[in-house]
N, C-alpha and C. Protein backbone atom coordinates (compact mmCIF):
# COMPACT_ATOMS: atom_id res chain seq x y z
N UNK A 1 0.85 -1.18 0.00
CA UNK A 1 0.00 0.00 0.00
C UNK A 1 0.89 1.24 0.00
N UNK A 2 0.40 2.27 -0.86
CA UNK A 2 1.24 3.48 -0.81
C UNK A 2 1.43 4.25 0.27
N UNK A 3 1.94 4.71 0.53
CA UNK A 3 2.19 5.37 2.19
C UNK A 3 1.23 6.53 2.26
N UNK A 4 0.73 7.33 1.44
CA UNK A 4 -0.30 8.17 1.97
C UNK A 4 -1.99 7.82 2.16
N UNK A 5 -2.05 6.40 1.07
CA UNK A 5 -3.25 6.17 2.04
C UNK A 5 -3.30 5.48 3.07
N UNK A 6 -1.81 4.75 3.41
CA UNK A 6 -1.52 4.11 4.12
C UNK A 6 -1.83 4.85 5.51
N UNK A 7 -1.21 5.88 5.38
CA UNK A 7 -1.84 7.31 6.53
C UNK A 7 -2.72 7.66 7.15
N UNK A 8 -3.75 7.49 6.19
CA UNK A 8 -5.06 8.17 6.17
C UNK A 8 -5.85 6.87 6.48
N UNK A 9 -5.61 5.41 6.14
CA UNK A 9 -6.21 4.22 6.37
C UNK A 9 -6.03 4.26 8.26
N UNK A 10 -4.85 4.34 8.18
CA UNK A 10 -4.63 4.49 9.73
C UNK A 10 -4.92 5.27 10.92
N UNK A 11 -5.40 6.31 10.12
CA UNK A 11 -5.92 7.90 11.32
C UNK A 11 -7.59 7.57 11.35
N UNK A 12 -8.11 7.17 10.22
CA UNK A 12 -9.67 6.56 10.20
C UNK A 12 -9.97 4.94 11.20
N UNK A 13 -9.11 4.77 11.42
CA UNK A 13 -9.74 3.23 12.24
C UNK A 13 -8.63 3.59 13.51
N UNK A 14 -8.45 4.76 13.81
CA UNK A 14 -8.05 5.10 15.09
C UNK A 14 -6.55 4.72 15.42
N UNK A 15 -5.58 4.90 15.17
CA UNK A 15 -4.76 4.51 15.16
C UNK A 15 -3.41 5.30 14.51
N UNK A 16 -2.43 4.90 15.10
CA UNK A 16 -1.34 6.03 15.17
C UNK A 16 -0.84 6.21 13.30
N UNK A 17 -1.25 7.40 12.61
CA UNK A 17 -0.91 7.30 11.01
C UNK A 17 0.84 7.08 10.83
N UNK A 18 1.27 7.12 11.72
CA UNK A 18 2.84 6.65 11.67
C UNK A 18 3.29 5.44 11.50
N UNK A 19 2.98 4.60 12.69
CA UNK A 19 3.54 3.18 13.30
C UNK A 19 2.30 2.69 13.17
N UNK A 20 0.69 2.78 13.29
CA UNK A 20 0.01 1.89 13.84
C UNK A 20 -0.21 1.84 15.05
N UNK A 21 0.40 1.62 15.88
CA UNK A 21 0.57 1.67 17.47
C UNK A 21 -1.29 2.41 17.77
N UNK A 22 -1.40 1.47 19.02
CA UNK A 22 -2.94 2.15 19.45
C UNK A 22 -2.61 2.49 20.49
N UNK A 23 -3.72 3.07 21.68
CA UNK A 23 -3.99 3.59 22.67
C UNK A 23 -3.61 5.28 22.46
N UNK A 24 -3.84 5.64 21.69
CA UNK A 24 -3.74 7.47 21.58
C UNK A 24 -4.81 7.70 22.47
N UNK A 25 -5.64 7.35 22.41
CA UNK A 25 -6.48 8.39 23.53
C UNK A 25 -7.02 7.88 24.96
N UNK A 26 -6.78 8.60 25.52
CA UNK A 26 -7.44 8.22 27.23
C UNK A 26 -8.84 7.93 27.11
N UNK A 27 -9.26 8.80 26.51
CA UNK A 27 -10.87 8.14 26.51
C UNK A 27 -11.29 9.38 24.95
N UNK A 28 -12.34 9.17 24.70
CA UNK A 28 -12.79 9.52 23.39
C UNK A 28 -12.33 11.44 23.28
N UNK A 29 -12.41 11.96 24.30
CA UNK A 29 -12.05 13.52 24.24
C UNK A 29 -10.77 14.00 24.13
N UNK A 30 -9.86 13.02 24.89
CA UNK A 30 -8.52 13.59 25.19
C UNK A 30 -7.47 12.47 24.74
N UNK A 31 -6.79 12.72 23.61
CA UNK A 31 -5.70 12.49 23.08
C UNK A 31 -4.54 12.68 23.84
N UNK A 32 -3.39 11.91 23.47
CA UNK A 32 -2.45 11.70 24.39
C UNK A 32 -1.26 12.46 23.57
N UNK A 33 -0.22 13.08 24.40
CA UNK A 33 0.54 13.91 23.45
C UNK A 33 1.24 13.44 22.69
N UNK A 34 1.88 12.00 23.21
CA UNK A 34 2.78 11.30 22.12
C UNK A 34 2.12 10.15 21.78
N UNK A 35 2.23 9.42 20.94
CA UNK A 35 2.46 8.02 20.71
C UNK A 35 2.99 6.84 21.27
N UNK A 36 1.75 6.15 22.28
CA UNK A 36 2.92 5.24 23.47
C UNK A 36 3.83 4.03 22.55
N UNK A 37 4.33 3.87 21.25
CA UNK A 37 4.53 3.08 20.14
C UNK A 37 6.04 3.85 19.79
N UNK A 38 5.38 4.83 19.15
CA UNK A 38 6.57 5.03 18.49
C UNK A 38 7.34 6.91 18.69
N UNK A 39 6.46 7.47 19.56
CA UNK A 39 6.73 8.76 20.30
C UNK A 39 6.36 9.73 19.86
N UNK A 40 5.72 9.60 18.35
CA UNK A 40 5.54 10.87 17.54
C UNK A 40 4.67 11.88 17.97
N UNK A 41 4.76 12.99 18.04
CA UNK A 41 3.95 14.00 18.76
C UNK A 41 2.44 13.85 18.32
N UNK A 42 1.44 14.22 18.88
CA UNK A 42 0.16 14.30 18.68
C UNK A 42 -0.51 15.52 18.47
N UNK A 43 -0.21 15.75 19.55
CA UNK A 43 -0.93 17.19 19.90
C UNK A 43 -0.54 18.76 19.38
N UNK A 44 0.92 18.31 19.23
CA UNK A 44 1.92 20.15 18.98
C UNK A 44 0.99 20.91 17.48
N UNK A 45 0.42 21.64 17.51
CA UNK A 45 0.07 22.38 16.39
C UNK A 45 -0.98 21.87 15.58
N UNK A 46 -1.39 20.86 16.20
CA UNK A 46 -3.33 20.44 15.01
C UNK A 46 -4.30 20.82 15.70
N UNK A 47 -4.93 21.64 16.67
CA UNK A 47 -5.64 21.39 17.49
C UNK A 47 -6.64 22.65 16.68
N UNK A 48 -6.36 23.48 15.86
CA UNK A 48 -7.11 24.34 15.16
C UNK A 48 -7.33 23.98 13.58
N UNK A 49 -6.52 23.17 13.35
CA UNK A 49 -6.77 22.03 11.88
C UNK A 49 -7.72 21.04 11.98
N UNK A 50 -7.46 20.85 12.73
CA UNK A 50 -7.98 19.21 13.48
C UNK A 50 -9.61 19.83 13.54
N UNK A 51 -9.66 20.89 13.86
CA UNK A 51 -11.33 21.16 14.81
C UNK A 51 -11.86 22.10 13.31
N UNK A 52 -11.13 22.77 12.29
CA UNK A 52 -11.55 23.03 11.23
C UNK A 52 -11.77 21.69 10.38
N UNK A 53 -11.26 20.81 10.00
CA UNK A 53 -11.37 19.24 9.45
C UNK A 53 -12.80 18.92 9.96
N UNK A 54 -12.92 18.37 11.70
CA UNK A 54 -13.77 18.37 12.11
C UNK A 54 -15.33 19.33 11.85
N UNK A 55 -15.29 20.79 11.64
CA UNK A 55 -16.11 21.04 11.68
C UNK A 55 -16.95 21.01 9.59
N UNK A 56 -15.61 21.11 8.71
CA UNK A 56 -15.70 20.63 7.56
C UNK A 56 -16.60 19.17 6.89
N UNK A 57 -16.28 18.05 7.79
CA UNK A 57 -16.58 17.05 7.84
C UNK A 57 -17.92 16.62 8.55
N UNK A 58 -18.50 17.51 9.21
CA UNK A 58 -19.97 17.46 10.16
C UNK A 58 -20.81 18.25 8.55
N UNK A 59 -20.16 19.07 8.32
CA UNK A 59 -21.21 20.18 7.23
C UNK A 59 -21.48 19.04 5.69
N UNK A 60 -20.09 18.32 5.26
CA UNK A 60 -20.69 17.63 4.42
C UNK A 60 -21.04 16.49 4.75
N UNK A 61 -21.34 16.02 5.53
CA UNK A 61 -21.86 15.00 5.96
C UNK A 61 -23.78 15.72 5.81
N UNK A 62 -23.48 16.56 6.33
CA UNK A 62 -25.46 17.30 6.75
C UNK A 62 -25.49 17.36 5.46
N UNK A 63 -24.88 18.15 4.52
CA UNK A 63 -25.25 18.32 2.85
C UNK A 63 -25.48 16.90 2.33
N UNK A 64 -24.55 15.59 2.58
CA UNK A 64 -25.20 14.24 1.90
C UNK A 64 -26.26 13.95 2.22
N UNK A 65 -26.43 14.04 3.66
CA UNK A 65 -27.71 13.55 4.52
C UNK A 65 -28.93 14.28 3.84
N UNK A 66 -29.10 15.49 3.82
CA UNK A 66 -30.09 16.41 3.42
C UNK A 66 -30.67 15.93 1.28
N UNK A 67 -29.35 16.26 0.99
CA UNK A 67 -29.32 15.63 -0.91
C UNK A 67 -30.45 13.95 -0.48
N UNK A 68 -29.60 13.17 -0.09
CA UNK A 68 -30.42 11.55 0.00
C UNK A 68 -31.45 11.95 0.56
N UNK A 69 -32.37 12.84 2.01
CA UNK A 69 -33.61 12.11 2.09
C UNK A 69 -34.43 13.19 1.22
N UNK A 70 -33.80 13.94 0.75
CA UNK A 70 -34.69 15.06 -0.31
C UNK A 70 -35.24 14.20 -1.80
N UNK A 71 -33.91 13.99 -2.22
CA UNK A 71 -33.98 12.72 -3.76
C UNK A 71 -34.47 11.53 -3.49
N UNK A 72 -34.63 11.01 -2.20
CA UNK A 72 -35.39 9.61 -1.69
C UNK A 72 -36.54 10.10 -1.61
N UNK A 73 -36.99 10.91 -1.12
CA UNK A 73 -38.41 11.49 -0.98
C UNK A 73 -39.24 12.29 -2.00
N UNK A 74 -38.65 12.77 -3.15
CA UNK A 74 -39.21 13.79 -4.19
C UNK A 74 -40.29 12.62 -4.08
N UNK A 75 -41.73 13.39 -4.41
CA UNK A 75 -41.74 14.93 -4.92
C UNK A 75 -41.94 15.61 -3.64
N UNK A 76 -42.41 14.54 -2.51
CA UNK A 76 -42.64 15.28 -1.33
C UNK A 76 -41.82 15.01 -0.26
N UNK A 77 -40.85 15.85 -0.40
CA UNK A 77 -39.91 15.35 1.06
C UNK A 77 -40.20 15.21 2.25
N UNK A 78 -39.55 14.74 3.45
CA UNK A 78 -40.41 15.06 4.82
C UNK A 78 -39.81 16.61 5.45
N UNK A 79 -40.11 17.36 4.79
CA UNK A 79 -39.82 18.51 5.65
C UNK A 79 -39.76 18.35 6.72
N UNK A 80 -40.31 17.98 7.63
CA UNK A 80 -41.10 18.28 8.81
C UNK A 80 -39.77 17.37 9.65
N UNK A 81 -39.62 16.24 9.47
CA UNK A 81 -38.62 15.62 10.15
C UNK A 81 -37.44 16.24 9.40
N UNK A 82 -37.12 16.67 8.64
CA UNK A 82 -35.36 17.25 8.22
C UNK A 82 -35.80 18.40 9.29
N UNK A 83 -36.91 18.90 9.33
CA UNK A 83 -36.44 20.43 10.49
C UNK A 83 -35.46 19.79 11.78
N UNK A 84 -35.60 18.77 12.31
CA UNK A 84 -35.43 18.44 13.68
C UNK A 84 -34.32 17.38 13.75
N UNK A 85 -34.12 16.77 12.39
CA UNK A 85 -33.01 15.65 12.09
C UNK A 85 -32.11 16.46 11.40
N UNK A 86 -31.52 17.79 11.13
CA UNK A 86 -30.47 18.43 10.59
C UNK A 86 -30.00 19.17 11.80
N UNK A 87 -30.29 19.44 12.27
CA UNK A 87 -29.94 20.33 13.58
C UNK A 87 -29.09 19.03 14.38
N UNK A 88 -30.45 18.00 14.82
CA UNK A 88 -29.44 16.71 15.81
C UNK A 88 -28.43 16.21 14.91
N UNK A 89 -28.20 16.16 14.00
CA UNK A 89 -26.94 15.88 13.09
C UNK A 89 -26.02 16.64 13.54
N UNK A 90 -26.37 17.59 13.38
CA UNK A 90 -24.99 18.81 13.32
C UNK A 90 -24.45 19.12 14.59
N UNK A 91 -25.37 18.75 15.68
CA UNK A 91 -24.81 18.42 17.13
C UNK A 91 -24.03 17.21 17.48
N UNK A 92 -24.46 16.20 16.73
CA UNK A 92 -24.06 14.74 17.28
C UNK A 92 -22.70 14.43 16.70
N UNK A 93 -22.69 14.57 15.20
CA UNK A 93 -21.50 14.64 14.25
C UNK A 93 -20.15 15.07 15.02
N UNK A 94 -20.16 16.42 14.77
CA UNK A 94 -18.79 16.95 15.42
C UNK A 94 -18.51 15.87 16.68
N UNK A 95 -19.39 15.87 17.07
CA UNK A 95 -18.63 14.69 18.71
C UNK A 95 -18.21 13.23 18.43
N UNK A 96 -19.07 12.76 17.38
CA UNK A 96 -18.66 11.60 16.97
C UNK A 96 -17.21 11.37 15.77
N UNK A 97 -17.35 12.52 15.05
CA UNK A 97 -16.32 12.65 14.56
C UNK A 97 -14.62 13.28 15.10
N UNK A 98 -15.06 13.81 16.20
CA UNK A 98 -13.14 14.67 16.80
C UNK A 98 -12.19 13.45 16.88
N UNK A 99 -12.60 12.38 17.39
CA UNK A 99 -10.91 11.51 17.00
C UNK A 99 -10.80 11.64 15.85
N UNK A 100 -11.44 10.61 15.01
CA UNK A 100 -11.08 10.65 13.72
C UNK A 100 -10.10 11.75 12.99
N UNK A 101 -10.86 13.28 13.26
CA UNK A 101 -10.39 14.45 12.64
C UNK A 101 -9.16 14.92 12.86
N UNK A 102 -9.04 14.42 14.67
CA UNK A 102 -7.88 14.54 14.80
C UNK A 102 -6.50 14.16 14.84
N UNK A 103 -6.81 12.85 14.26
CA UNK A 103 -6.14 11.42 13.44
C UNK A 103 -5.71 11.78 12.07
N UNK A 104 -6.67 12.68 11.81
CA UNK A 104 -6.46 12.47 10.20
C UNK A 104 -5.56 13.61 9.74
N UNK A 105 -5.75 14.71 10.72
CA UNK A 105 -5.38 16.09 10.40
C UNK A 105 -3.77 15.17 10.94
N UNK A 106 -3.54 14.62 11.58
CA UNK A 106 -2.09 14.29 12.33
C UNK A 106 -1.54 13.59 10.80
N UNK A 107 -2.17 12.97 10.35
CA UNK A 107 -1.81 11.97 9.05
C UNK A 107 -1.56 13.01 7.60
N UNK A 108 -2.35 14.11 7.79
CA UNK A 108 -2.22 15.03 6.97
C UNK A 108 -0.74 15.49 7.11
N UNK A 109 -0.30 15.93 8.52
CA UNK A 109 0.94 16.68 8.49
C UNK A 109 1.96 15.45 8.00
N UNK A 110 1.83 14.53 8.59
CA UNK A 110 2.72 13.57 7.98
C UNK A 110 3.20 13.13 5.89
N UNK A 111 1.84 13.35 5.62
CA UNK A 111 2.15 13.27 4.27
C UNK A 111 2.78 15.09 3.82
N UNK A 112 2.22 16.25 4.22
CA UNK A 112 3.43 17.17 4.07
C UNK A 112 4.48 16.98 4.37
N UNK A 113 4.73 16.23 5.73
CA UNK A 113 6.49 16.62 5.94
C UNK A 113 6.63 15.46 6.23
N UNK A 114 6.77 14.59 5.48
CA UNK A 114 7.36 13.27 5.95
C UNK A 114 8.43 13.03 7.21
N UNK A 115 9.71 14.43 6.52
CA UNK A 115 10.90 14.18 7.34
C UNK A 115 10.96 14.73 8.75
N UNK A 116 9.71 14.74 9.44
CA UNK A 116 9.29 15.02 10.53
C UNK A 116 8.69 13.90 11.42
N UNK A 117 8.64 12.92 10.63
CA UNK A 117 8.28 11.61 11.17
C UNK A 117 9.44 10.63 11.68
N UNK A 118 9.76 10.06 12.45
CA UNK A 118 8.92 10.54 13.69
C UNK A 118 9.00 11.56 14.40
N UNK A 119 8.60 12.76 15.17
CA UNK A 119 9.19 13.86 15.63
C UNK A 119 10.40 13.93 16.49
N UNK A 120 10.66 14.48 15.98
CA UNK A 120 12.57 15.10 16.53
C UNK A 120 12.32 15.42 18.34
N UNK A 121 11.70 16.49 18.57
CA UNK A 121 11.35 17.07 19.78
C UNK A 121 10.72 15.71 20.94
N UNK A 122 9.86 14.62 20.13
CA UNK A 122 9.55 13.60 21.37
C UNK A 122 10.40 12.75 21.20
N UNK A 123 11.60 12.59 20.98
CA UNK A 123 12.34 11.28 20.40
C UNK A 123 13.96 12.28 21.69
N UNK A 124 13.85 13.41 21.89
CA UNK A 124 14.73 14.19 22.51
C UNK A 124 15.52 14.63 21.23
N UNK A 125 15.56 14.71 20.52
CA UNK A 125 16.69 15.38 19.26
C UNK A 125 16.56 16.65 19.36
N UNK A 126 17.36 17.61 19.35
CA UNK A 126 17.01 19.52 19.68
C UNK A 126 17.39 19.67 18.22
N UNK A 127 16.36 20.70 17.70
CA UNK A 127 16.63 21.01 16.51
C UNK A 127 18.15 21.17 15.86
N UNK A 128 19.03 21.84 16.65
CA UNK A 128 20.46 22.36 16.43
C UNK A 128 21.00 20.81 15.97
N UNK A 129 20.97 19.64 16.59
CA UNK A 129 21.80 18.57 15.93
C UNK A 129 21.11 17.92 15.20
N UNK A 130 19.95 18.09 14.62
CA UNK A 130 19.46 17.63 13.31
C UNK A 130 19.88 18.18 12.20
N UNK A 131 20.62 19.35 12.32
CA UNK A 131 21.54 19.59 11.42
C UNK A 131 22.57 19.35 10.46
């Protein structure tokens, strides 16, 4: 498998897009800063990517949801239940989706900078002797 979906296969079924390695998160909210596997940072700098991804990924999700029961339903849609089933979407989503997003956004930086994998800073390397 090519290494960038290899990435992205790995940040979607929860799991470290580096090594594989599991247990990133303490419990579904809070991510752990490194990687108990292979050390790579988690947390340093996605946490406003990660929650833009996240909130990206709740909106098209409501746009598929909305397209299918509109085109399943022509000529008469159920209005009446999309009033009250687009809203609980758009609440429930984002929560069900933040690992993931924030898996994926981690897998993202990895396919930009490869040569950052695994990180320098959790491994102890100081920038100056990566030189």
């Amino acid at each position: 498998m090519a290494r960038r979906p290899l990435l992205a296969a790995r940040a979607l079924i929860l799991r470290c897009p580096h090594c594989g390695g599991t247990g990133l998160f303490r419990h579904w909210w809070a991510m752990r800063e490194t990687c108990p596997t292979c050390g790579l940072s988690l947390a340093a700098g996605n946490r406003v990517g990660a929650n833009l991804l996240n909130l990206v990924a709740a909106e098209f999700l409501l746009m598929a949801f909305l397209a299918a029961v509109i085109v399943c339903g022509w000529p008469t849609p159920p209005w009446s239940t999309l009033e009250w089933a687009a809203p609980l979407l758009m609440l429930i989503a984002p929560l069900v989706l933040y690992p993931v997003s924030k898996l994926l956004f981690v897998a993202f930086d990895l396919m930009l900078h490869p040569d950052a994998a695994p990180d320098a800073v959790a491994h102890g390397i100081s920038a100056d002797s990566s030189r």
